[in-house]
Structures are given as C-alpha cells and as structure tokens.
N, C-alpha and C. Protein backbone atom coordinates (compact mmCIF):
# COMPACT_ATOMS: atom_id res chain seq x y z
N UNK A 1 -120.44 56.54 -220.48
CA UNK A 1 -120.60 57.99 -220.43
C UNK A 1 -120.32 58.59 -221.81
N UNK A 2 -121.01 59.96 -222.27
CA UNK A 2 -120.71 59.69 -223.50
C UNK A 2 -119.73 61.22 -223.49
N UNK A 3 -119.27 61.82 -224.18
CA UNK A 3 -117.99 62.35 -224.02
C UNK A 3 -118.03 62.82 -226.06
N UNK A 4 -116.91 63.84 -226.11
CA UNK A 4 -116.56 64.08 -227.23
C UNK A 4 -116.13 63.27 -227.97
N UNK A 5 -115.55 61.90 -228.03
CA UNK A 5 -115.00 61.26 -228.43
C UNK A 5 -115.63 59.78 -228.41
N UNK A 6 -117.09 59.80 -228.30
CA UNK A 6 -117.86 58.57 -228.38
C UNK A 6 -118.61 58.45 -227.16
N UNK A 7 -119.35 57.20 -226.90
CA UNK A 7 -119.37 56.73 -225.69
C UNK A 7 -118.58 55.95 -225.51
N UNK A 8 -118.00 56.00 -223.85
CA UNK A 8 -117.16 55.20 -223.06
C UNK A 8 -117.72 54.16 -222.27
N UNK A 9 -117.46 53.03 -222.37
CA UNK A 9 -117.70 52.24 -221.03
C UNK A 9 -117.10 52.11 -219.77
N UNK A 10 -115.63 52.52 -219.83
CA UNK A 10 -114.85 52.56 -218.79
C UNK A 10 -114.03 54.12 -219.24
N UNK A 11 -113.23 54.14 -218.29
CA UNK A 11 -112.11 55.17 -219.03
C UNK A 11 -111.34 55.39 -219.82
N UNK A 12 -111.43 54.37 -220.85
CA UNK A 12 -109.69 54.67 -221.70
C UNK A 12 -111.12 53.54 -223.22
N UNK A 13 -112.02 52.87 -222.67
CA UNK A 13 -112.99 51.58 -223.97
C UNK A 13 -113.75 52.66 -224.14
N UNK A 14 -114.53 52.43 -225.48
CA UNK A 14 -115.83 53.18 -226.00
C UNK A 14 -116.83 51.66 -226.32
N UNK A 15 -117.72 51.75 -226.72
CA UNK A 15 -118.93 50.98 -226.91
C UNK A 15 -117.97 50.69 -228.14
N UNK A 16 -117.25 51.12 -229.28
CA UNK A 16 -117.34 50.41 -230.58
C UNK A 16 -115.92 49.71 -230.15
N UNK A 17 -115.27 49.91 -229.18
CA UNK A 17 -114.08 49.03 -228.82
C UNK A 17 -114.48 47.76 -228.67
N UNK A 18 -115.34 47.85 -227.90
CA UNK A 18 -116.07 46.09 -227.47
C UNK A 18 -116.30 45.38 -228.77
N UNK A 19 -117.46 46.50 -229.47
CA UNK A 19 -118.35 45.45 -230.43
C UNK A 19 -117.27 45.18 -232.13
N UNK A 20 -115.76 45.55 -231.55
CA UNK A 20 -115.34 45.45 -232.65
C UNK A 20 -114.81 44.02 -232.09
N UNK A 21 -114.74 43.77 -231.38
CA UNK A 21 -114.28 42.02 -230.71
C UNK A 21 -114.96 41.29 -231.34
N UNK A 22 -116.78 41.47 -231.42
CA UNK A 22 -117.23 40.49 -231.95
C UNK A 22 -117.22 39.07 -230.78
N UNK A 23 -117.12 39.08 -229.42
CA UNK A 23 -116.84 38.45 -228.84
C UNK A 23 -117.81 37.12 -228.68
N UNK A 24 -117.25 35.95 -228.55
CA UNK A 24 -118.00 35.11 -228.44
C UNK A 24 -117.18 33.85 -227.70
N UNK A 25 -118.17 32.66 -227.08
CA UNK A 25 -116.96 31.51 -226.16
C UNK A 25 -116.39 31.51 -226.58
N UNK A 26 -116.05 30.90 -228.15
CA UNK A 26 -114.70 30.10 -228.31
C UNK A 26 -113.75 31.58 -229.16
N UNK A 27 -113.88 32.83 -228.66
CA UNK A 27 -112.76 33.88 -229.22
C UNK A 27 -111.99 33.08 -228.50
N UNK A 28 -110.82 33.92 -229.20
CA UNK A 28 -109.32 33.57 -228.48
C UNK A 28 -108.82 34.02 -227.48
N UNK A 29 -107.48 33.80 -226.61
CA UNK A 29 -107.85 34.40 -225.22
C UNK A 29 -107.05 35.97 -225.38
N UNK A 30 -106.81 36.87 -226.89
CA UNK A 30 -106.13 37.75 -227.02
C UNK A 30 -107.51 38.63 -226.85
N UNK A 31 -108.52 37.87 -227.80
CA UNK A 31 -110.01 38.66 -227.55
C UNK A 31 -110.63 38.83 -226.14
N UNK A 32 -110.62 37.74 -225.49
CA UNK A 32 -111.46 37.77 -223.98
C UNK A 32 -110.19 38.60 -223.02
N UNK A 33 -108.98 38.31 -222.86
CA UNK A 33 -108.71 39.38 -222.33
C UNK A 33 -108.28 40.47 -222.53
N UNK A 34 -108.36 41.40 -223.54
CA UNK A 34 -108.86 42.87 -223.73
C UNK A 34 -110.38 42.89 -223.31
N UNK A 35 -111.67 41.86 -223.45
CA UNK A 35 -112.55 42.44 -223.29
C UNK A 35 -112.90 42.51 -221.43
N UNK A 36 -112.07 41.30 -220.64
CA UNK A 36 -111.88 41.30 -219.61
C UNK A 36 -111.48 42.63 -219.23
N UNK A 37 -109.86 43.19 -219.48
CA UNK A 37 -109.86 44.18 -219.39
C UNK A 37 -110.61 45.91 -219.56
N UNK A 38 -111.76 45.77 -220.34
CA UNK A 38 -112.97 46.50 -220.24
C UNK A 38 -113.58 46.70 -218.90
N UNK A 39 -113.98 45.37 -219.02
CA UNK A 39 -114.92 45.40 -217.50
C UNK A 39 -113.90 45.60 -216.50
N UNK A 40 -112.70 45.06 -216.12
CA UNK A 40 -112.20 45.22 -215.13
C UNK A 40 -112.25 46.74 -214.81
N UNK A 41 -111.64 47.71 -216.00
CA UNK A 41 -111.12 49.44 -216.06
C UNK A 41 -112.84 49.18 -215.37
N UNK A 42 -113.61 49.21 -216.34
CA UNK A 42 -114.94 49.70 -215.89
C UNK A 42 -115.60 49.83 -214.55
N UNK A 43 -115.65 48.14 -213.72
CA UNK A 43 -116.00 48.33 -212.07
C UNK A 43 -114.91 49.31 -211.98
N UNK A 44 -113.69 49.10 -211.79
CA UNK A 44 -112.84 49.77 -211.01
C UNK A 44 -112.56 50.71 -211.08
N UNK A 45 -112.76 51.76 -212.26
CA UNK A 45 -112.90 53.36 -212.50
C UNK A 45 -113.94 53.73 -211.66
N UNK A 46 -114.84 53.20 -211.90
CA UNK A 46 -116.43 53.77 -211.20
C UNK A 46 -116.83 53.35 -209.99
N UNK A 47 -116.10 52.27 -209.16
CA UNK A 47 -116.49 51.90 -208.18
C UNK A 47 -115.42 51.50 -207.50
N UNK A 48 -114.92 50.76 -207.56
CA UNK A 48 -113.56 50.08 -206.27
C UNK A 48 -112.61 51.00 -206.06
N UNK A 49 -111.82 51.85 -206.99
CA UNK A 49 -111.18 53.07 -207.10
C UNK A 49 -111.81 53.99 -206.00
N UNK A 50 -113.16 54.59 -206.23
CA UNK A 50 -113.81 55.07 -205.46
C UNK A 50 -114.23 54.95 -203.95
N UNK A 51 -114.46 53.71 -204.25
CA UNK A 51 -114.80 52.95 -202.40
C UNK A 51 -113.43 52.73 -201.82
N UNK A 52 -112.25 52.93 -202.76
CA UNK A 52 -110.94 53.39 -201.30
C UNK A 52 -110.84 54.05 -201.48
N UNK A 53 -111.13 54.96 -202.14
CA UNK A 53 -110.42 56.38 -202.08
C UNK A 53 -111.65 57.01 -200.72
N UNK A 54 -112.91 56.63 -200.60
CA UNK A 54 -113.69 57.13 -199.46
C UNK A 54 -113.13 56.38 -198.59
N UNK A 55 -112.60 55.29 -198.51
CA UNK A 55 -112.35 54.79 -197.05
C UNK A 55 -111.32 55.17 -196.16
N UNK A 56 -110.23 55.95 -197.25
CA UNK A 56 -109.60 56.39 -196.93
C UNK A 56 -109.50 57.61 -195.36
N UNK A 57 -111.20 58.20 -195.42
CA UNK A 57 -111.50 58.99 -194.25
C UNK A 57 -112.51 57.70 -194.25
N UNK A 58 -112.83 56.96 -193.51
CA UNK A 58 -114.04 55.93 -193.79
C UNK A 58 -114.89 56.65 -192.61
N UNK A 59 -114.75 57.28 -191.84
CA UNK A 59 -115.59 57.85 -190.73
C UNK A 59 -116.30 59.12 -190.97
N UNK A 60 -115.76 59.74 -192.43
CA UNK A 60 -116.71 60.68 -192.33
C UNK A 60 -117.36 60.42 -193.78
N UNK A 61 -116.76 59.12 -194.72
CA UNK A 61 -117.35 58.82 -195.87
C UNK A 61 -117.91 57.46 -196.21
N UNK A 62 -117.99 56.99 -194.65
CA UNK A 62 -118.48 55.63 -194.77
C UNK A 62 -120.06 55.63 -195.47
N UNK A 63 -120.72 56.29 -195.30
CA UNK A 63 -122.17 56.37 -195.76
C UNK A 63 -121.85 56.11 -197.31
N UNK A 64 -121.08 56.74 -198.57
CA UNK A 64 -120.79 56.96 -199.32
C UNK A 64 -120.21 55.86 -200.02
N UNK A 65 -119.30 54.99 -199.39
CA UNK A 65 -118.91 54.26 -199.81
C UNK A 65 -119.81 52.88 -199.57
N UNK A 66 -120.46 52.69 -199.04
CA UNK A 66 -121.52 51.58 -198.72
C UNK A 66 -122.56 51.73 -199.58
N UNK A 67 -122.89 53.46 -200.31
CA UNK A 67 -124.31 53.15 -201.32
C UNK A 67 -123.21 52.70 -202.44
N UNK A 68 -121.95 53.07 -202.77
CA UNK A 68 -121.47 52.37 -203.85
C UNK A 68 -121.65 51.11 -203.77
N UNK A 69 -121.24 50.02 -203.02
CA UNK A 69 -120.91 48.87 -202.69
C UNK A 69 -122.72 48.06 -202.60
N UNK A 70 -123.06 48.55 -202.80
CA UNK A 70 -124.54 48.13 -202.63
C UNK A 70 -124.94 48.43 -204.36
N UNK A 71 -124.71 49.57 -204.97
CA UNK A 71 -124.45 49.54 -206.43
C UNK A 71 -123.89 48.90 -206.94
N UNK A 72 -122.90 48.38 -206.24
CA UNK A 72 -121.53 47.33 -207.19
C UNK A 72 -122.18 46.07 -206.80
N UNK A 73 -123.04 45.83 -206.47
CA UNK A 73 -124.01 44.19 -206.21
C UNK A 73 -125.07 44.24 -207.11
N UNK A 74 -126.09 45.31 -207.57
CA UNK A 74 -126.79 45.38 -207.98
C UNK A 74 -126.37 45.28 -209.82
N UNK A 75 -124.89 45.93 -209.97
CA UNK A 75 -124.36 45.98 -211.00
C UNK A 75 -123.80 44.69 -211.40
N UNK A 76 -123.45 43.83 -210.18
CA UNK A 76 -123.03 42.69 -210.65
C UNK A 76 -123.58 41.54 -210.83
N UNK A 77 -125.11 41.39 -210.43
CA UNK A 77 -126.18 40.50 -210.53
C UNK A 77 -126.60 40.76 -211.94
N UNK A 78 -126.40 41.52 -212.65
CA UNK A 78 -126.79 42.00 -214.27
C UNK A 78 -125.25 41.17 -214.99
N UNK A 79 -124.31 41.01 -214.45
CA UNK A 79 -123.04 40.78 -215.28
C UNK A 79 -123.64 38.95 -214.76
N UNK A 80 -123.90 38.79 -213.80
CA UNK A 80 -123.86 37.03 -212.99
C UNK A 80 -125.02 36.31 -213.76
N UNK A 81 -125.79 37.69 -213.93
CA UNK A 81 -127.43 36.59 -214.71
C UNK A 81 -127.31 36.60 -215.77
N UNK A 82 -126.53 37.72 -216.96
CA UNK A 82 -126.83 37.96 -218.03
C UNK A 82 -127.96 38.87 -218.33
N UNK A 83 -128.02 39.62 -217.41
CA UNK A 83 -129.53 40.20 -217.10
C UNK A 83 -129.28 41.58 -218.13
N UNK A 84 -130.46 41.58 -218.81
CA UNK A 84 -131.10 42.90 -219.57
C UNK A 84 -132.14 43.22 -218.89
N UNK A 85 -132.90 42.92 -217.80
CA UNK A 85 -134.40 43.24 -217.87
C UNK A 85 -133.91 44.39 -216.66
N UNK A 86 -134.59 45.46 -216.03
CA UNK A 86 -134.90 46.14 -214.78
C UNK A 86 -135.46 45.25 -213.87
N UNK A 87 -136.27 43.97 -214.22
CA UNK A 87 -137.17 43.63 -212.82
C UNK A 87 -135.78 42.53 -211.71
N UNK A 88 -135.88 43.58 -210.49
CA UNK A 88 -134.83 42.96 -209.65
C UNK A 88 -135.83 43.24 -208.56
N UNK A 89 -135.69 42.43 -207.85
CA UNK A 89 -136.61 42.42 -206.79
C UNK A 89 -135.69 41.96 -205.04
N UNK A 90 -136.49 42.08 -204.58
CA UNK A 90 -135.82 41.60 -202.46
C UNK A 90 -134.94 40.02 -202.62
N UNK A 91 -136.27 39.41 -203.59
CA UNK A 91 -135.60 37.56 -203.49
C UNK A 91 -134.24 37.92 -204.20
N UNK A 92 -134.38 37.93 -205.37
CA UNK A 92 -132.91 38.45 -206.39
C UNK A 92 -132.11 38.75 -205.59
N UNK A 93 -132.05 39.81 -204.80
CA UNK A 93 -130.88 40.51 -204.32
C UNK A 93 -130.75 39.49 -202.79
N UNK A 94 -131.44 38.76 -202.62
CA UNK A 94 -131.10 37.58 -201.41
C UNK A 94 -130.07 36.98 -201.80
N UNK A 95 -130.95 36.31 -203.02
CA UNK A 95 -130.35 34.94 -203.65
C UNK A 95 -128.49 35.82 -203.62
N UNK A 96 -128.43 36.74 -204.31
CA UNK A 96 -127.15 37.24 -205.11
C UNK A 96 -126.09 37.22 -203.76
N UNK A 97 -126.76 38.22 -202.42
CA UNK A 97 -125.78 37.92 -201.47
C UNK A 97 -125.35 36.80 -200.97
N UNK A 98 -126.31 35.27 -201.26
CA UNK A 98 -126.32 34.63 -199.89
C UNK A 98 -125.58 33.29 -201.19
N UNK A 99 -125.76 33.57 -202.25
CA UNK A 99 -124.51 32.70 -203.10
C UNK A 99 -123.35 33.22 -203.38
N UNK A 100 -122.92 34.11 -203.23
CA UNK A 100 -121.92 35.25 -204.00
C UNK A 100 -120.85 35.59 -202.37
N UNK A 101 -121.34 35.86 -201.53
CA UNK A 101 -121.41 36.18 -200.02
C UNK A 101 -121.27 35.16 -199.25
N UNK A 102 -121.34 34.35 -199.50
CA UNK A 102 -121.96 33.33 -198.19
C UNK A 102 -121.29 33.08 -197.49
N UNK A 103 -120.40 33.50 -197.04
CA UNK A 103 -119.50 33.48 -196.19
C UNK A 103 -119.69 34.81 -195.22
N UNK A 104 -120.05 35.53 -195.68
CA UNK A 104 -120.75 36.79 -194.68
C UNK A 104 -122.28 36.63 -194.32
N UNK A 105 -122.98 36.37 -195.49
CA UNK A 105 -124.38 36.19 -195.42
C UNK A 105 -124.51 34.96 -194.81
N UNK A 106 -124.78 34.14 -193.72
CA UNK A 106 -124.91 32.67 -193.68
C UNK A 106 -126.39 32.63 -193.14
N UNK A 107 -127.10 33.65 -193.43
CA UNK A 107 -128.88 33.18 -193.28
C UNK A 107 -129.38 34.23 -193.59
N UNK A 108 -130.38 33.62 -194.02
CA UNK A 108 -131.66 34.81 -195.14
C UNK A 108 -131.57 35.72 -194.29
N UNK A 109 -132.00 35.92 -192.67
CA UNK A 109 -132.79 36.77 -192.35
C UNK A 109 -131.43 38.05 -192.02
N UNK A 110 -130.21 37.63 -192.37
CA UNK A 110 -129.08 38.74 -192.69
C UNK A 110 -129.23 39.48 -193.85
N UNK A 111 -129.41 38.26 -195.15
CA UNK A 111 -129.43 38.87 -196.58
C UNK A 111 -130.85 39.90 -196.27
N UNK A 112 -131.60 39.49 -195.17
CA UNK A 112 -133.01 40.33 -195.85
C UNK A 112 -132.45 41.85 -195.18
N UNK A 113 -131.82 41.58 -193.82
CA UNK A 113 -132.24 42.82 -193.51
C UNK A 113 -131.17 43.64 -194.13
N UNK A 114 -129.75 43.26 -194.42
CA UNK A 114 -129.22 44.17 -195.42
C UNK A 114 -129.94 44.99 -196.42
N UNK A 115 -130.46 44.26 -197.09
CA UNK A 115 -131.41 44.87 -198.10
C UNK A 115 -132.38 45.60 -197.63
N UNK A 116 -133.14 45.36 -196.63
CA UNK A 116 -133.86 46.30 -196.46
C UNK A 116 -133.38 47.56 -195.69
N UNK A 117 -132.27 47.26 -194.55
CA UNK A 117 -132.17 48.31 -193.94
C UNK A 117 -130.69 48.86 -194.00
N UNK A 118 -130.27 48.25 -195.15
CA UNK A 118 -129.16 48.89 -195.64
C UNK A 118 -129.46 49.25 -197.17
N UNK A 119 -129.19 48.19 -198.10
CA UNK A 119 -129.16 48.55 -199.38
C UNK A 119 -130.60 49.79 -199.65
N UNK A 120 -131.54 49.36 -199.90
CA UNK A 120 -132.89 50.14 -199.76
C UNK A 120 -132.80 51.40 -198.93
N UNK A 121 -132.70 51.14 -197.78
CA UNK A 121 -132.60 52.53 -196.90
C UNK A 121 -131.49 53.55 -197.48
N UNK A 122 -130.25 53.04 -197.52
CA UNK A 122 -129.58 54.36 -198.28
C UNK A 122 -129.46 54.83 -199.93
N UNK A 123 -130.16 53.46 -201.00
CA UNK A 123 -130.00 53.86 -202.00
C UNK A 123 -131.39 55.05 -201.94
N UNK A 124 -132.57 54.37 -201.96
CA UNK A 124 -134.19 54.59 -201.97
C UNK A 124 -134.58 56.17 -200.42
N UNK A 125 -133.91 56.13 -199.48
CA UNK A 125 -134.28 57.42 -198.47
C UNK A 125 -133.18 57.86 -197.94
N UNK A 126 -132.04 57.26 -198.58
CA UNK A 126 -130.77 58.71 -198.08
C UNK A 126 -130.30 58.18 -196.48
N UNK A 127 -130.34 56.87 -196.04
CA UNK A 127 -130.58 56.31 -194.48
C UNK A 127 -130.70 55.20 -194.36
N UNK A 128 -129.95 54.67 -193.12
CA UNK A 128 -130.12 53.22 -192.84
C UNK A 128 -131.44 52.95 -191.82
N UNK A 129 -132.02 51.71 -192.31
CA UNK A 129 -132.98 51.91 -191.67
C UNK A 129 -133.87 50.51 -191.08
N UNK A 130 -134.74 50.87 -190.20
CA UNK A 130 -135.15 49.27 -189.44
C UNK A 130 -134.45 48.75 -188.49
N UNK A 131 -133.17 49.94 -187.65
CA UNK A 131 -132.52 49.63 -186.79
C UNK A 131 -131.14 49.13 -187.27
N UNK A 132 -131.01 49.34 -188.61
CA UNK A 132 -129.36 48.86 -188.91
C UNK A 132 -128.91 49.69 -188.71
N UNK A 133 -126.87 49.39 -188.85
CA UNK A 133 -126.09 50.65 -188.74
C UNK A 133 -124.73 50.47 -189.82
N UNK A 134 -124.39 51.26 -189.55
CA UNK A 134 -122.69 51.01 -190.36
C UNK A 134 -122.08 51.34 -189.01
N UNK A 135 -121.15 50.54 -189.51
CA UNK A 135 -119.75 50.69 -188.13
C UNK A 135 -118.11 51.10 -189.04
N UNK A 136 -117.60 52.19 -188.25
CA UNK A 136 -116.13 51.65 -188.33
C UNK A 136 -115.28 50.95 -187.11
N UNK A 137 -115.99 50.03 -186.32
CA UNK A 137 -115.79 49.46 -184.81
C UNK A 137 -115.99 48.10 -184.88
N UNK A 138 -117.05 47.53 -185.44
CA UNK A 138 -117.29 46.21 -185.10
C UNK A 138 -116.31 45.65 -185.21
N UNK A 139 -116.31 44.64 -184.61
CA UNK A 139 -115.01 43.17 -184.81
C UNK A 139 -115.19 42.21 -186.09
N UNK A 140 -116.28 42.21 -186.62
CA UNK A 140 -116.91 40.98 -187.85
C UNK A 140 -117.47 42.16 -188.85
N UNK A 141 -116.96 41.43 -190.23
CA UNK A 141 -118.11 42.15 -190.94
C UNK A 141 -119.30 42.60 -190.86
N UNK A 142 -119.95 41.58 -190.42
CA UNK A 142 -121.66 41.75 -190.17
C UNK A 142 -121.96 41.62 -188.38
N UNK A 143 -122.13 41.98 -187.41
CA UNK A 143 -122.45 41.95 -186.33
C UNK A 143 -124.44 41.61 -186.18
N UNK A 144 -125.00 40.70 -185.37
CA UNK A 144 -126.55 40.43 -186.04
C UNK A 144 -126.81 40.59 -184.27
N UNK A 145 -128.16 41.07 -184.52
CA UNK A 145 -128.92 41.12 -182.89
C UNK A 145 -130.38 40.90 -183.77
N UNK A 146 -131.03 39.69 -183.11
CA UNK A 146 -132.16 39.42 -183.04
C UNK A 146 -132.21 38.33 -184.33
N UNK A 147 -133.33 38.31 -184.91
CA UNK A 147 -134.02 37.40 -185.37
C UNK A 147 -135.03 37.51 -185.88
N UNK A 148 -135.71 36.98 -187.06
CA UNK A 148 -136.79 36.80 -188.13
C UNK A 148 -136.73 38.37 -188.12
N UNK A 149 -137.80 38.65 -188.50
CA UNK A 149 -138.59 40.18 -188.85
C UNK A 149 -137.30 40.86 -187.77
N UNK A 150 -137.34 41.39 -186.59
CA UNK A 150 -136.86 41.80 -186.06
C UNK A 150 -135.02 41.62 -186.18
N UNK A 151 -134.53 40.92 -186.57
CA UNK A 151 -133.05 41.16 -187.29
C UNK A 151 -132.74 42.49 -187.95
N UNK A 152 -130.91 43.02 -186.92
CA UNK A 152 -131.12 44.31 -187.33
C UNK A 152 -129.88 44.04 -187.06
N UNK A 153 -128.89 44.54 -188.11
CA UNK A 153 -127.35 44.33 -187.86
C UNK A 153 -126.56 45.36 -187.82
N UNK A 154 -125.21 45.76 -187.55
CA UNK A 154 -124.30 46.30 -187.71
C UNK A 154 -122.86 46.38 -189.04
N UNK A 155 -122.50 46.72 -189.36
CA UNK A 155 -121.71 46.06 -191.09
C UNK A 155 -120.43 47.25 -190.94
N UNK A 156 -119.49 46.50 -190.88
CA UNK A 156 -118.12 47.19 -190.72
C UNK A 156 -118.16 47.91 -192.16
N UNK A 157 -117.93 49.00 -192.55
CA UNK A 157 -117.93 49.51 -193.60
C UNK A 157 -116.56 48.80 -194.52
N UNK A 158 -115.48 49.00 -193.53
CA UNK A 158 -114.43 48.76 -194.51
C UNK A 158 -114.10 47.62 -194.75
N UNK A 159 -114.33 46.57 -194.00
CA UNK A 159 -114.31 45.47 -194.01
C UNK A 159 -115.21 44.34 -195.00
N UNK A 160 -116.63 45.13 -195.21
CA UNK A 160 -117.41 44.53 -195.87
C UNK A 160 -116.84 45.15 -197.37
N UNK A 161 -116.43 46.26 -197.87
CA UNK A 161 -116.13 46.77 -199.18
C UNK A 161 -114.81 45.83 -199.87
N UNK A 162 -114.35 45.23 -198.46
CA UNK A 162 -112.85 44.78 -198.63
C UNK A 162 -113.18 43.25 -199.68
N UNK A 163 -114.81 42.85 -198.90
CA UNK A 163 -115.27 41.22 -199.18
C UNK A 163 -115.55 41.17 -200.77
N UNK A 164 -116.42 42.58 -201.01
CA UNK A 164 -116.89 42.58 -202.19
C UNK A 164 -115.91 42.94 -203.15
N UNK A 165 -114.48 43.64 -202.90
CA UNK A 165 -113.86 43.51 -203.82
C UNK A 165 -113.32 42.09 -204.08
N UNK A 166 -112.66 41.53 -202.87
CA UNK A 166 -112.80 40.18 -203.32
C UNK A 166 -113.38 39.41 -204.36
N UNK A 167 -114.63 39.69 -203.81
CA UNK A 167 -115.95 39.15 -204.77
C UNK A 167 -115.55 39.41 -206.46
N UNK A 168 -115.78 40.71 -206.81
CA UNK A 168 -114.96 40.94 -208.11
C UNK A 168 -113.93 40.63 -208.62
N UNK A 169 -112.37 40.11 -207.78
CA UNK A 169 -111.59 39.63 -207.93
C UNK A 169 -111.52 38.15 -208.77
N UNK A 170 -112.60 37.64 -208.05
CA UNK A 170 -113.04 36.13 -208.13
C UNK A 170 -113.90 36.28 -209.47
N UNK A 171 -114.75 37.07 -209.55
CA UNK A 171 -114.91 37.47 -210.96
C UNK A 171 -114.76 36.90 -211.90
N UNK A 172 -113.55 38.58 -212.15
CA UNK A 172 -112.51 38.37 -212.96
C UNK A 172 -111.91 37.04 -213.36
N UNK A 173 -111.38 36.34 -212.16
CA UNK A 173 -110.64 35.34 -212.04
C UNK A 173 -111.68 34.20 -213.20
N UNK A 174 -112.58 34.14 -212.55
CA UNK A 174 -113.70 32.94 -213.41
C UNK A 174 -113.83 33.44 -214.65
N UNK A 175 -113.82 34.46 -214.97
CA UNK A 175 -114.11 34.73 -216.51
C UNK A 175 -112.39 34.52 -217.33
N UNK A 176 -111.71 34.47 -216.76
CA UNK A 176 -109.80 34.40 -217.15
C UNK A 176 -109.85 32.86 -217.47
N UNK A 177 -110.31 32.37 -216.67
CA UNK A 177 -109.85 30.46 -216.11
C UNK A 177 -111.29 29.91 -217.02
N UNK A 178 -112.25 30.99 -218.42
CA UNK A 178 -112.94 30.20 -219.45
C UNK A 178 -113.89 29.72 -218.37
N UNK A 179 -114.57 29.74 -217.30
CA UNK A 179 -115.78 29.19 -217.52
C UNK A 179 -116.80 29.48 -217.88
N UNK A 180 -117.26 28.69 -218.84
CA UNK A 180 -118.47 28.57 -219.96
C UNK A 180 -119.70 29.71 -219.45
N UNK A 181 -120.21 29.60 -217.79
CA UNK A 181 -121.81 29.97 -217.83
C UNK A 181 -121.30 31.24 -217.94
N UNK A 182 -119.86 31.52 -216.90
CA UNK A 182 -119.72 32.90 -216.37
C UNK A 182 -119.44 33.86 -217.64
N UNK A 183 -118.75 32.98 -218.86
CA UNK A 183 -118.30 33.91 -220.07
C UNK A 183 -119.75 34.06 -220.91
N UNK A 184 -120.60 33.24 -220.84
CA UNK A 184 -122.20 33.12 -221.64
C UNK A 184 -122.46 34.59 -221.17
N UNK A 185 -122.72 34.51 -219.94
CA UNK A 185 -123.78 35.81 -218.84
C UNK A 185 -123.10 36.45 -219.51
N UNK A 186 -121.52 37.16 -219.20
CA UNK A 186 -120.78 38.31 -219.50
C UNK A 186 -120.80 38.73 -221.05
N UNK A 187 -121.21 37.63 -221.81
CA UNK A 187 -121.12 38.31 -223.18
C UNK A 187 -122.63 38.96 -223.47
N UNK A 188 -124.00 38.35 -222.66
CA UNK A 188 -125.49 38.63 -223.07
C UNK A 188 -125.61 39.97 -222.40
N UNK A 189 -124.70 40.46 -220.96
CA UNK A 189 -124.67 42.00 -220.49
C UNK A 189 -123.86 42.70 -221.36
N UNK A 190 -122.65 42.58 -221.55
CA UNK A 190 -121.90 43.00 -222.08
C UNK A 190 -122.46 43.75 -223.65
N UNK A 191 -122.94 43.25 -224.30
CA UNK A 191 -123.46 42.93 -225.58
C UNK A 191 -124.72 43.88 -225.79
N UNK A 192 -125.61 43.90 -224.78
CA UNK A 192 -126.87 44.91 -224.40
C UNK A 192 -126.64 45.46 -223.74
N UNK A 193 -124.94 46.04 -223.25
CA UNK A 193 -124.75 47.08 -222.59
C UNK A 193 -124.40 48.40 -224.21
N UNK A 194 -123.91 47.63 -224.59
CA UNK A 194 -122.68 48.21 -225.99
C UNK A 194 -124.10 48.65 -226.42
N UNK A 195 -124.61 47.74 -227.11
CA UNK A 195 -125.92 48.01 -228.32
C UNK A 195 -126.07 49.10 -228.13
N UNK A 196 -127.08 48.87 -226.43
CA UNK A 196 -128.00 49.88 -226.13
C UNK A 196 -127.43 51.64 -226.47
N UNK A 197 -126.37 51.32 -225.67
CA UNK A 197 -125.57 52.79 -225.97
C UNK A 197 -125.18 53.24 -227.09
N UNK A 198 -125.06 52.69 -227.94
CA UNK A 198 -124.72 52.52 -229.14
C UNK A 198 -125.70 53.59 -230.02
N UNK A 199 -126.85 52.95 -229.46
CA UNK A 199 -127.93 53.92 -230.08
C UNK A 199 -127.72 55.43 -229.73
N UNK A 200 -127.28 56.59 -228.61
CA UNK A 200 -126.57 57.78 -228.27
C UNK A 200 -125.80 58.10 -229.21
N UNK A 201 -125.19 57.01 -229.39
CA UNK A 201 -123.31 57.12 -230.14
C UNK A 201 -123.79 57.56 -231.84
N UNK A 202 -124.68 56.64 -232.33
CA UNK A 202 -125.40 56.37 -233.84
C UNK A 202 -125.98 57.39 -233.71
C-alpha cells in the first residue's frame, strides 16, 4: 500500500526494506528471518488478523471471512509457485487445495466444487453458488452430498479458516527449517512483488 512514507508491504516493511536484504538461499538466517518476518506481518495484517476478528460474530460475518480465506489461497499459490504471471486457472486452484489441503480436500470433485461454488461464486457474483453453502453448524469442515458434476457441499466457516491458518503456519515453518524449493519460490514472489511496486515508490 503506498502511504506517505513509501510503499508498504505489510504494516510496519516498505518495498526498500526487503530489497535492502538482497536476499538469496544461502543469506544468513539474521537475513531470512527478518524477511520471514515481512511476509508473516504481511498475511497476517491483511488477512488472518482479519478472518478472526470476523469470526468473532462468524454468523453475521461468515460470508466475509470466507472471500478472505479464498484470497489467502489464491495469494498463496503465487508465494508456493513462485508465480509472477496472472494466468491461474480451475486446475491450479485444484491442484493448490488438494496438495496443500488434503486432508480436507480428499477428492477432486470437492476441490472442484469449492471453487466453483464457493471460491468463484463469492469472489466473481457476490454468492455461493451451484447449491453450496457456508455453515456455522456442520460437524466436519467440509460436509459433501452427491457426486461428479452434481457435488455440492457445506464448509464450516470457522473451522475451515482455522485449517488454512494452519496451512500458513506450516508455511512459515518450511521457509524457517531452509527448505531449498520453498525459500527459491518465496524469493522469485517476493522479489517481483518489491520490484514491481517499486516502480510507484521511484
């Protein structure tokens, strides 16, 4: 965001905080975690912060907190691939739940209809749609009725926001504990996140 005082990536980093790291695998771990700490402020200012603070009434802000949480997947398949490009497509966002997830997702025809009649329906028409729902009731994260095309589920709101912070947790965790692909990806987003903005800032 860009602000009197530069652009920010999180609340407290600017774009020239990062690119003064210079970050690369073998920095040291004084470098990777300040830049860890970036991203962490960053999801969690703009999103996890947010998705409890709505869950907090989750019955009258569950809608709200589920298009975040559907943003915070879409945001994190760009940090998991290393991704610069826009082209994200239905398969992409399969693949992302049903490796990342899979413990909620345990068959395509869940990952699909999330996406279609969750993620899509409330980012893209303001609505869940194709017969899905949000719950603050179900017993399981994901509740499923039917099958192929016709699969149409139910998704505990708070329960599922609870998985995906997880998810970020684990993250974090993999980028702390040095592994190689996960620190590669995070430096090629990271890196064409700064630039790009950079250009505003310049």
């Amino acid at each position: 965001m860009q602000t009197e005082r530069g652009i920010f990536i999180s609340d407290n980093y600017s774009c020239s905080d990062y690119r003064r790291l210079c970050l690369r695998i073998n920095s040291d771990s004084e470098a990777w975690n300040f830049a860890i700490n970036i991203f962490r402020e960053r999801i969690y200012g703009r999103f996890i912060n947010q998705i409890e603070l709505l869950n907090d009434n989750v019955q009258r802000n569950g809608f709200a907190s589920m298009a975040l949480c559907c943003l915070l997947i879409d945001t994190m398949y760009k940090f998991e691939h290393g991704s610069i490009s826009t082209n994200y497509n239905e398969v992409k966002y399969e693949e992302m739940l049903m490796t990342y997830l899979n413990d909620v997702f345990i068959s395509l025809d869940m990952a699909r209809a999330f996406y279609k009649g969750i993620r899509c329906g409330i980012l893209h028409s303001g609505e869940t749609q194709s017969g899905c729902m949000l719950s603050v009731t179900c017993n399981h994260i994901i509740e499923v009725q039917g099958n192929g095309l016709n699969t149409k589920i139910n998704v505990n709101v708070i329960d599922f926001s609870n998985r995906v912070i997880q998810y970020i947790n684990d993250y974090i965790n993999r980028l702390y504990s040095g592994d190689t692909q996960t620190r590669k990806k995070f430096i090629k987003k990271m890196n064409y996140l700064c630039e790009r903005e950079s250009f505003i800032e310049d």
